[in-house]
C-alpha atoms as a PDB file:
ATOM      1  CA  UNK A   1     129.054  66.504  84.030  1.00  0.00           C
ATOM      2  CA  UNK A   2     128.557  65.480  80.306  1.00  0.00           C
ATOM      3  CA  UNK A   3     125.498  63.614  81.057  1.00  0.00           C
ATOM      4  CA  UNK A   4     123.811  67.108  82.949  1.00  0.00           C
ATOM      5  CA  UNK A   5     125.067  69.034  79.881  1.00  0.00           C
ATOM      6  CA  UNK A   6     123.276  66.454  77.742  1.00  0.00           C
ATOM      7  CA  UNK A   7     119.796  66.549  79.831  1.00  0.00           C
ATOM      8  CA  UNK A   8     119.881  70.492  79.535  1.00  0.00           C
ATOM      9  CA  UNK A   9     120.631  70.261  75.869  1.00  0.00           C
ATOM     10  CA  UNK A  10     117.678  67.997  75.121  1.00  0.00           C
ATOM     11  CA  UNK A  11     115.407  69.193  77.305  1.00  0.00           C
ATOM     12  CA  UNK A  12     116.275  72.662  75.707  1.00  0.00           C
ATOM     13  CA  UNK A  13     117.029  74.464  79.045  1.00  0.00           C
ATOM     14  CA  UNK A  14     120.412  76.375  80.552  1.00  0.00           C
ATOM     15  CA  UNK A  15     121.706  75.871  83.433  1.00  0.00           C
ATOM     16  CA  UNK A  16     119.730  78.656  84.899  1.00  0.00           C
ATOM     17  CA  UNK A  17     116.796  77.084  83.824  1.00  0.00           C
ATOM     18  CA  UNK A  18     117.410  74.589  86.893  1.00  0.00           C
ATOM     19  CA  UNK A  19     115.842  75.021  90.268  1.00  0.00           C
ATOM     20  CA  UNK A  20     116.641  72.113  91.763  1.00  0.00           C
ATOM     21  CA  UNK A  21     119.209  69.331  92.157  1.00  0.00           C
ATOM     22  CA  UNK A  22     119.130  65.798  93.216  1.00  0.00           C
ATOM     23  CA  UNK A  23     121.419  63.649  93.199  1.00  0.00           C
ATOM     24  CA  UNK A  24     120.952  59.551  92.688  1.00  0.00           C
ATOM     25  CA  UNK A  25     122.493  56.458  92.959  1.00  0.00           C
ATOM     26  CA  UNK A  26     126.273  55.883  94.212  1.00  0.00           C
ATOM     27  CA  UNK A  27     127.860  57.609  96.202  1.00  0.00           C
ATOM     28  CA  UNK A  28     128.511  61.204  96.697  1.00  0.00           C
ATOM     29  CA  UNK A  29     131.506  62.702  97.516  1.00  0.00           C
ATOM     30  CA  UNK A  30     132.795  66.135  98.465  1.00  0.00           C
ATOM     31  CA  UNK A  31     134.335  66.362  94.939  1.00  0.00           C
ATOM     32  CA  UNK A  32     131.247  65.257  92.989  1.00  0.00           C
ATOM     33  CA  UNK A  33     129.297  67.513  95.225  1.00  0.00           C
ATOM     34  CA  UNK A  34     131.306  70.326  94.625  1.00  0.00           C
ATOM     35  CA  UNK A  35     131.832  69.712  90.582  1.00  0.00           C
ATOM     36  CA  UNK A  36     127.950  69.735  90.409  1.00  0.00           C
ATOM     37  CA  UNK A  37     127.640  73.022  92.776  1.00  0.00           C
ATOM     38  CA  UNK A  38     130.339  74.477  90.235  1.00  0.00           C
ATOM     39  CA  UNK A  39     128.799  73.388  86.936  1.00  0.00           C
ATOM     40  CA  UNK A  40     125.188  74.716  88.297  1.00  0.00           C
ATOM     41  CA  UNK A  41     126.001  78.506  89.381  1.00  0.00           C
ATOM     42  CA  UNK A  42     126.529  77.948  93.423  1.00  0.00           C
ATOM     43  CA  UNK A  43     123.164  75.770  93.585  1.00  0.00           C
ATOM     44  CA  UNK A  44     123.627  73.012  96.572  1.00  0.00           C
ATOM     45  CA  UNK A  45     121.877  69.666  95.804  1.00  0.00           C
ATOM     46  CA  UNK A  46     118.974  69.246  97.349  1.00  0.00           C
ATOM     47  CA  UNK A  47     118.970  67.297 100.581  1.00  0.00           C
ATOM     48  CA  UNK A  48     115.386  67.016 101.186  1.00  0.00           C
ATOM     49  CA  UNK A  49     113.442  64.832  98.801  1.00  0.00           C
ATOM     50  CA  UNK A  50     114.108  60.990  99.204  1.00  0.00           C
ATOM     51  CA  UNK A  51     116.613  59.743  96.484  1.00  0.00           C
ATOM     52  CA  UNK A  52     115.045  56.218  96.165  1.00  0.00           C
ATOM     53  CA  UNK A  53     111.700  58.396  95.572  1.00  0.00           C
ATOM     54  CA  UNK A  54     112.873  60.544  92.868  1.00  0.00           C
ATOM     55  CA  UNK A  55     113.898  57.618  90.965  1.00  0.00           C
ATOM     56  CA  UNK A  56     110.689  55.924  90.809  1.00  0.00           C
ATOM     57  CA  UNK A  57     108.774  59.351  90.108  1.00  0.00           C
ATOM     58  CA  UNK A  58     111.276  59.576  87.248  1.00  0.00           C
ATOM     59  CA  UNK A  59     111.114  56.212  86.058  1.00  0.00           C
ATOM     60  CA  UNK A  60     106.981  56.482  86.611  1.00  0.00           C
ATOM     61  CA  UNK A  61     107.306  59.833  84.528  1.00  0.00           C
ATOM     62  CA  UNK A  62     109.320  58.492  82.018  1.00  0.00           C
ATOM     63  CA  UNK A  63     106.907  55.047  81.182  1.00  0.00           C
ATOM     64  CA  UNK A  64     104.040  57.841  80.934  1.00  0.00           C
ATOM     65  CA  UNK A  65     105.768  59.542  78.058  1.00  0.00           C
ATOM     66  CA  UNK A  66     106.457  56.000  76.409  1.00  0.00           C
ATOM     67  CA  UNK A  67     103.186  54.889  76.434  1.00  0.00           C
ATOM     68  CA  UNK A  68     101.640  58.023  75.714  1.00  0.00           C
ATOM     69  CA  UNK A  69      99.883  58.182  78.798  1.00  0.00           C
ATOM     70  CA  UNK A  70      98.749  61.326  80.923  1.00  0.00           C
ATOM     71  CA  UNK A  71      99.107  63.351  77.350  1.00  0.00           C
ATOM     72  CA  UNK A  72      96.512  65.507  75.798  1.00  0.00           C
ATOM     73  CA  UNK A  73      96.848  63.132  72.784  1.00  0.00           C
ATOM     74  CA  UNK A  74      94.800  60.323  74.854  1.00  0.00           C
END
């Protein structure tokens, strides 16, 4: 959970701040499942959005704010 605890710290937010929750990449078990549930209030991750798809949006997202793009700098 340290790196969740570090996102919410840098991105300035509590954990009630969050409204949803997807999980990426390896796999999930019952116990990772239920640690995240636990550290986030009750919230269940979200099943719906495509994992693969979240990580490109994210990645996409992320080069934007690299590069400056898509900011009201440009």
């Amino acid at each position: 959970m340290e790196p969740v605890e570090k996102v919410c710290k840098d991105a300035k937010m509590a954990k009630s701040d969050v409204d949803d929750v997807v999980l990426v990449g390896g796999v999930h078990d019952t116990k990772d499942t239920r640690d995240d549930k636990n550290f986030l209030n009750g919230k269940e991750p979200c099943k719906s959005i495509i994992q693969m798809e979240a990580v490109a949006y994210g990645a996409a997202v992320h080069a934007a704010i690299l590069t400056g793009q898509g900011s009201d700098a440009n």
